[in-house]
C-alpha atoms as a PDB file:
ATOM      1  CA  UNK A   1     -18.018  -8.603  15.552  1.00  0.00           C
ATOM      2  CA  UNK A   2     -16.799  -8.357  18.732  1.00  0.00           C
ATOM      3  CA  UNK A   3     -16.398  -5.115  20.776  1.00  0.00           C
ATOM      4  CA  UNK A   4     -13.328  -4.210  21.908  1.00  0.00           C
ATOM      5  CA  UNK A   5     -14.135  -3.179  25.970  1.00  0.00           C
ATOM      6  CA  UNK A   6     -10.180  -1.963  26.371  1.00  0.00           C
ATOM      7  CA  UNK A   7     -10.591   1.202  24.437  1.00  0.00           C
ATOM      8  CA  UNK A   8     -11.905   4.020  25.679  1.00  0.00           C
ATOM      9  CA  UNK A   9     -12.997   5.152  22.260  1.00  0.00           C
ATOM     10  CA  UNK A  10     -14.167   3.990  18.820  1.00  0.00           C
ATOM     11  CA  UNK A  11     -11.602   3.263  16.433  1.00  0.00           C
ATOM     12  CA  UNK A  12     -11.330   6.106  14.346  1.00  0.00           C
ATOM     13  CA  UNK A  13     -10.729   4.358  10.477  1.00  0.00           C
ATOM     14  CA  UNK A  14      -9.079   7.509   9.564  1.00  0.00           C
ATOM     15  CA  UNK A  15      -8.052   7.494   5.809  1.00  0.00           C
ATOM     16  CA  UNK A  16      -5.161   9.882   6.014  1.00  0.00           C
ATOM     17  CA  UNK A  17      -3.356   9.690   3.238  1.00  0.00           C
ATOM     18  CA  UNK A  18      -4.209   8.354  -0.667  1.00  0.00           C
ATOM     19  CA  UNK A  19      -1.978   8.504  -3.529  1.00  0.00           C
ATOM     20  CA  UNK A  20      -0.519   7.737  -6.635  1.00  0.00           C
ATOM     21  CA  UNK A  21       2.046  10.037  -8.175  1.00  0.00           C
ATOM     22  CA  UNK A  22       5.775   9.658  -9.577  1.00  0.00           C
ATOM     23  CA  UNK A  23       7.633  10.932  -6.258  1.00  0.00           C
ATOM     24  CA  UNK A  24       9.353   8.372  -3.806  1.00  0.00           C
ATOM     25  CA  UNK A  25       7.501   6.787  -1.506  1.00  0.00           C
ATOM     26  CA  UNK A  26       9.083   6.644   2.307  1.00  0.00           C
ATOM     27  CA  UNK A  27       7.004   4.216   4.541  1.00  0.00           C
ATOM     28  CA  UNK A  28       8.445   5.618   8.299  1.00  0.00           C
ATOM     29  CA  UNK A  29       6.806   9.110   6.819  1.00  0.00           C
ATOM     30  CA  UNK A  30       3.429   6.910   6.225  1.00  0.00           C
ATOM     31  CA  UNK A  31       3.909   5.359   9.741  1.00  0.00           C
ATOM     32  CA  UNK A  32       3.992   9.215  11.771  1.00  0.00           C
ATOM     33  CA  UNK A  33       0.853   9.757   9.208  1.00  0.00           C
ATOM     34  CA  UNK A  34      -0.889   6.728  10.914  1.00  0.00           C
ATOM     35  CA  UNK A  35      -0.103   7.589  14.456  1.00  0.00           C
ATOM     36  CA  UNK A  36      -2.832   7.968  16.970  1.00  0.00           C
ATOM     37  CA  UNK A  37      -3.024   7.981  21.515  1.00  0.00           C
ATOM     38  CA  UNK A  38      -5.591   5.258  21.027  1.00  0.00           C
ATOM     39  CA  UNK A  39      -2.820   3.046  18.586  1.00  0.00           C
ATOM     40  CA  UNK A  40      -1.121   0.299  20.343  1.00  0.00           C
ATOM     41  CA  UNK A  41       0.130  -0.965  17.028  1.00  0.00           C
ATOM     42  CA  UNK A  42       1.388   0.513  13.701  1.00  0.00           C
ATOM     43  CA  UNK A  43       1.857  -1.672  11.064  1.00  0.00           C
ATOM     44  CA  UNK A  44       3.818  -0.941   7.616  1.00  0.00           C
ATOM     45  CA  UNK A  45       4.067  -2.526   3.969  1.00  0.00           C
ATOM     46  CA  UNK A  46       6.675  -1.443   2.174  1.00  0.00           C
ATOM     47  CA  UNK A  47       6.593  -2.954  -1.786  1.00  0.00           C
ATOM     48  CA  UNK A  48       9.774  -2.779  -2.909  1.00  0.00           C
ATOM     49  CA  UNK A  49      11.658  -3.088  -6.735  1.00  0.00           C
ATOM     50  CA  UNK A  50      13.408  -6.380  -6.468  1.00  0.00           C
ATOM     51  CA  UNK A  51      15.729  -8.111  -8.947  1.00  0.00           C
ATOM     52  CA  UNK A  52      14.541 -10.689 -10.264  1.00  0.00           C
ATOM     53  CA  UNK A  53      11.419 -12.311 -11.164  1.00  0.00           C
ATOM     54  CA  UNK A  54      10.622 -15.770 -12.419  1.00  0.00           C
ATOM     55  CA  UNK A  55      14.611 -16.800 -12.365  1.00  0.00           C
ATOM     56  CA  UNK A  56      15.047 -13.699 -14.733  1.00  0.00           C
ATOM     57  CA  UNK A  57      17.452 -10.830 -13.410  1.00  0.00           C
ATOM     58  CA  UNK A  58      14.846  -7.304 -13.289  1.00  0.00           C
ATOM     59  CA  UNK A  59      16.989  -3.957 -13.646  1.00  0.00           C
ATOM     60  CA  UNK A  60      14.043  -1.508 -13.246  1.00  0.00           C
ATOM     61  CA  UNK A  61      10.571  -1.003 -13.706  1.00  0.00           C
ATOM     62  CA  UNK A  62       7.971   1.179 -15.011  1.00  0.00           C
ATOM     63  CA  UNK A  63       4.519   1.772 -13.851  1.00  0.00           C
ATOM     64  CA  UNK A  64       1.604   3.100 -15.549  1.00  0.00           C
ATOM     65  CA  UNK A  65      -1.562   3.764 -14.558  1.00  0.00           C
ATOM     66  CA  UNK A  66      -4.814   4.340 -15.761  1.00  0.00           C
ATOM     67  CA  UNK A  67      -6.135   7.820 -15.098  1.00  0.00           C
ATOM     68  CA  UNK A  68      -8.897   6.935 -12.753  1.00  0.00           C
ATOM     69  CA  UNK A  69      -6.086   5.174 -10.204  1.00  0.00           C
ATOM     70  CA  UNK A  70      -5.983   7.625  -7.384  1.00  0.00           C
ATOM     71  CA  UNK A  71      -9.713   7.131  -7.153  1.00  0.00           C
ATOM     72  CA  UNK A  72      -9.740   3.646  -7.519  1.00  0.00           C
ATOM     73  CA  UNK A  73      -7.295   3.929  -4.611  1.00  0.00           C
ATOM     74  CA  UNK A  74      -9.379   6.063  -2.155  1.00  0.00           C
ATOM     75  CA  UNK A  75     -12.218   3.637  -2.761  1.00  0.00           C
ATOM     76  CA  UNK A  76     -10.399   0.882  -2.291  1.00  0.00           C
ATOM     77  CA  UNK A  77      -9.018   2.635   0.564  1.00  0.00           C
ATOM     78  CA  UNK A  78     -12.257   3.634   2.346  1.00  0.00           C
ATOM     79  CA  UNK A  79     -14.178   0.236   1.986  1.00  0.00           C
ATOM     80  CA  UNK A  80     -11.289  -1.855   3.426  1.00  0.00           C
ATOM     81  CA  UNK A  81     -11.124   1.238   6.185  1.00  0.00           C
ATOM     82  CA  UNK A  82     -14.429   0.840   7.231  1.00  0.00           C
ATOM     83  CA  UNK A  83     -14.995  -2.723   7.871  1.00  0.00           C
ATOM     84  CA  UNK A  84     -12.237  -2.800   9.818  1.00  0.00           C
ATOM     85  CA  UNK A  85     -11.220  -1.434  13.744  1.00  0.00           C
ATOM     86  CA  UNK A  86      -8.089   0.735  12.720  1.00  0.00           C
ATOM     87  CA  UNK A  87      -7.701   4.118  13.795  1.00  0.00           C
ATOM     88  CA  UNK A  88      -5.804   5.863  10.816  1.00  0.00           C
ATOM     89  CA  UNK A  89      -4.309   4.572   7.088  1.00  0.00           C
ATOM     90  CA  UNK A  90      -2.116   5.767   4.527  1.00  0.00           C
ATOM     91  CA  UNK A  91      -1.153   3.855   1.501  1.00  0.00           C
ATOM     92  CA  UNK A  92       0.219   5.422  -1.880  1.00  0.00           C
ATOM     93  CA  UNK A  93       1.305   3.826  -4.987  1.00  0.00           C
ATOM     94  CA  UNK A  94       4.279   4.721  -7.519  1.00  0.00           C
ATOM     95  CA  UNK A  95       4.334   5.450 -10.941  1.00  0.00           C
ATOM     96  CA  UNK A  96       6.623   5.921 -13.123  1.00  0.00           C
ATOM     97  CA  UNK A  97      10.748   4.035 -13.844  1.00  0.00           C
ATOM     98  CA  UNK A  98      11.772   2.872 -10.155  1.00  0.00           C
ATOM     99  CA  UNK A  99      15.053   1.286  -9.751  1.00  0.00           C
ATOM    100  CA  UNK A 100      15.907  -1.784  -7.859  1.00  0.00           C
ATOM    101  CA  UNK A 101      15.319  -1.364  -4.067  1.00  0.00           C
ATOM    102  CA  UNK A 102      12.482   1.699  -4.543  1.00  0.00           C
ATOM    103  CA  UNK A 103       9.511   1.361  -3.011  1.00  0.00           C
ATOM    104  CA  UNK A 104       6.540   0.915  -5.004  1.00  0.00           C
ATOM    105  CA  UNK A 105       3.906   0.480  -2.654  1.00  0.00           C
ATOM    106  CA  UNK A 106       3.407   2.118   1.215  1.00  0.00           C
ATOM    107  CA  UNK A 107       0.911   0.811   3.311  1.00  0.00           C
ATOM    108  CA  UNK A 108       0.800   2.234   7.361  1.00  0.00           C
ATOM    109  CA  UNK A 109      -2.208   0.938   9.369  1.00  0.00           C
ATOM    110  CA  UNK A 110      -3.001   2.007  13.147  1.00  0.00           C
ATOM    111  CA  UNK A 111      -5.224  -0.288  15.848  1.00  0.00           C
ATOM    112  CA  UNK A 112      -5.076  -0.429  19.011  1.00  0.00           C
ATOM    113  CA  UNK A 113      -3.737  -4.132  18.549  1.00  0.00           C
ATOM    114  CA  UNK A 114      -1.243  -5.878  16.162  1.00  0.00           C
ATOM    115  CA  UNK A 115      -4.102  -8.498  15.125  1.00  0.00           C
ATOM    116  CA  UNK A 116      -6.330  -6.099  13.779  1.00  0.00           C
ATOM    117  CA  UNK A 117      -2.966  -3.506  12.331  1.00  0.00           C
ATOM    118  CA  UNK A 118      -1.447  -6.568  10.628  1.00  0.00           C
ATOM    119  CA  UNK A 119      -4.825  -7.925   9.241  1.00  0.00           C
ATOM    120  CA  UNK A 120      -6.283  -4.561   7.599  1.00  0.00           C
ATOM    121  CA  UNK A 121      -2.276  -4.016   6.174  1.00  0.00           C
ATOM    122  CA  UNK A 122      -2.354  -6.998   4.468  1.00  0.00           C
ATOM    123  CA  UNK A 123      -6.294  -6.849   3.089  1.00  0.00           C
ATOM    124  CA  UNK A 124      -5.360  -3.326   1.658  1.00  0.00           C
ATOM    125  CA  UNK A 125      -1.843  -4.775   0.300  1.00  0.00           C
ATOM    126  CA  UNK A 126      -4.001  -7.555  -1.431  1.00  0.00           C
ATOM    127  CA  UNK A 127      -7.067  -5.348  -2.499  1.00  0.00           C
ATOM    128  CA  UNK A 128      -4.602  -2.723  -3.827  1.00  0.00           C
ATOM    129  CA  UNK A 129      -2.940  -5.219  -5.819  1.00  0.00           C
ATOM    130  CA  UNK A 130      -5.959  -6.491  -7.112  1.00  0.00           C
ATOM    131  CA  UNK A 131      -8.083  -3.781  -7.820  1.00  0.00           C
ATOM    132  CA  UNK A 132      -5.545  -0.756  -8.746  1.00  0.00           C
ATOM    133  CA  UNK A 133      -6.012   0.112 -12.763  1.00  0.00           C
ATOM    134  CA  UNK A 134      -1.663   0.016 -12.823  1.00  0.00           C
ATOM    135  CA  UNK A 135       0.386  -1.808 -14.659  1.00  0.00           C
ATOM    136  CA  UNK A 136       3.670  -3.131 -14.506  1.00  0.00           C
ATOM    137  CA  UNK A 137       6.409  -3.162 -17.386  1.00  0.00           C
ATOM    138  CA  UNK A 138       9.686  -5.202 -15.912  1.00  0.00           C
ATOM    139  CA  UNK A 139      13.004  -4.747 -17.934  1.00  0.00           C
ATOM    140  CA  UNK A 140      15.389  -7.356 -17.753  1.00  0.00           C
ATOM    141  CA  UNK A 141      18.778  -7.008 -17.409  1.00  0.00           C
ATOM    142  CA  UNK A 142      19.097  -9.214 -20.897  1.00  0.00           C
ATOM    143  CA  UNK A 143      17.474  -5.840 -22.408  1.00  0.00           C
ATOM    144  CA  UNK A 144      14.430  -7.596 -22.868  1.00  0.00           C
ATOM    145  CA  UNK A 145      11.141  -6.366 -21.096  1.00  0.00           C
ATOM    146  CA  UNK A 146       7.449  -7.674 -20.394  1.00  0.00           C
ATOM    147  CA  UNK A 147       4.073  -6.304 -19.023  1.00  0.00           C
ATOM    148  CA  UNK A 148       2.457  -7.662 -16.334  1.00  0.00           C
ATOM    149  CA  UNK A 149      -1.034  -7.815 -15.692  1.00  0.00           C
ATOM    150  CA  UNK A 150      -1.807  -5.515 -18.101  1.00  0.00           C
ATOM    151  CA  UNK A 151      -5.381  -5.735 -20.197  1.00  0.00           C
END
């Protein structure tokens, strides 16, 4: 990896914020989390109740997770974190009924570049998605419902 010789310090890979709880989510709060001198770019993922999936019309959605999500998260988190040159991140997931147009997912990443911001923002979007013991139950606005990528 190349060093970055327009800093004038190390980038920090701050983890400052993990979670997964029921409360709303607001991503501009996760951005001023993120914010750092040495940050020429903040990046943000907002993951957001849409409605429809598949050609079907969604009318909310319920998460569940698995008790061992939030540290799933911070590991997730951390490793992604640390191979990367960002200076802070904060990502928390949702559980719980969210309505159209709620976020379910926050991610805010800090670098001193928007390369490196947008890169580790979408690696921790991806990871979390993969890796996260939650679950997703959809309900359709026929009244019918589905899980998705549950066990």
């Amino acid at each position: 990896m190349e060093i970055d010789s327009s800093r004038l310090t190390v980038p920090a890979r701050r983890v400052v914020r993990t979670a997964v709880g029921t409360g709303p989510l607001d991503v501009t709060e996760h951005a001023a989390l993120v914010g750092d001198a040495a940050a020429g770019a903040v990046v943000t993922f907002a993951g957001v109740v849409r409605d429809h999936d598949h050609g079907r019309g969604v009318r909310e959605l319920e998460y569940v997770g698995h008790p061992s999500a939030a540290a799933v998260l911070a590991a997730v988190v951390a490793e992604v974190t640390a191979g990367v040159d960002v200076d802070a991140v904060a990502v928390s997931h949702r559980l719980g009924h969210l309505a159209v147009g709620d976020v379910a997912l926050a991610v805010a990443v800090s670098a001193a570049h928007r390369g490196e911001a947008f890169a580790a923002c979408a690696r921790l979007v991806d990871e979390v998605k993969d890796r996260l013991p939650v679950w997703k139950h959809q309900h359709f606005t026929d009244g019918t419902s589905e899980w998705v990528a549950c066990p």
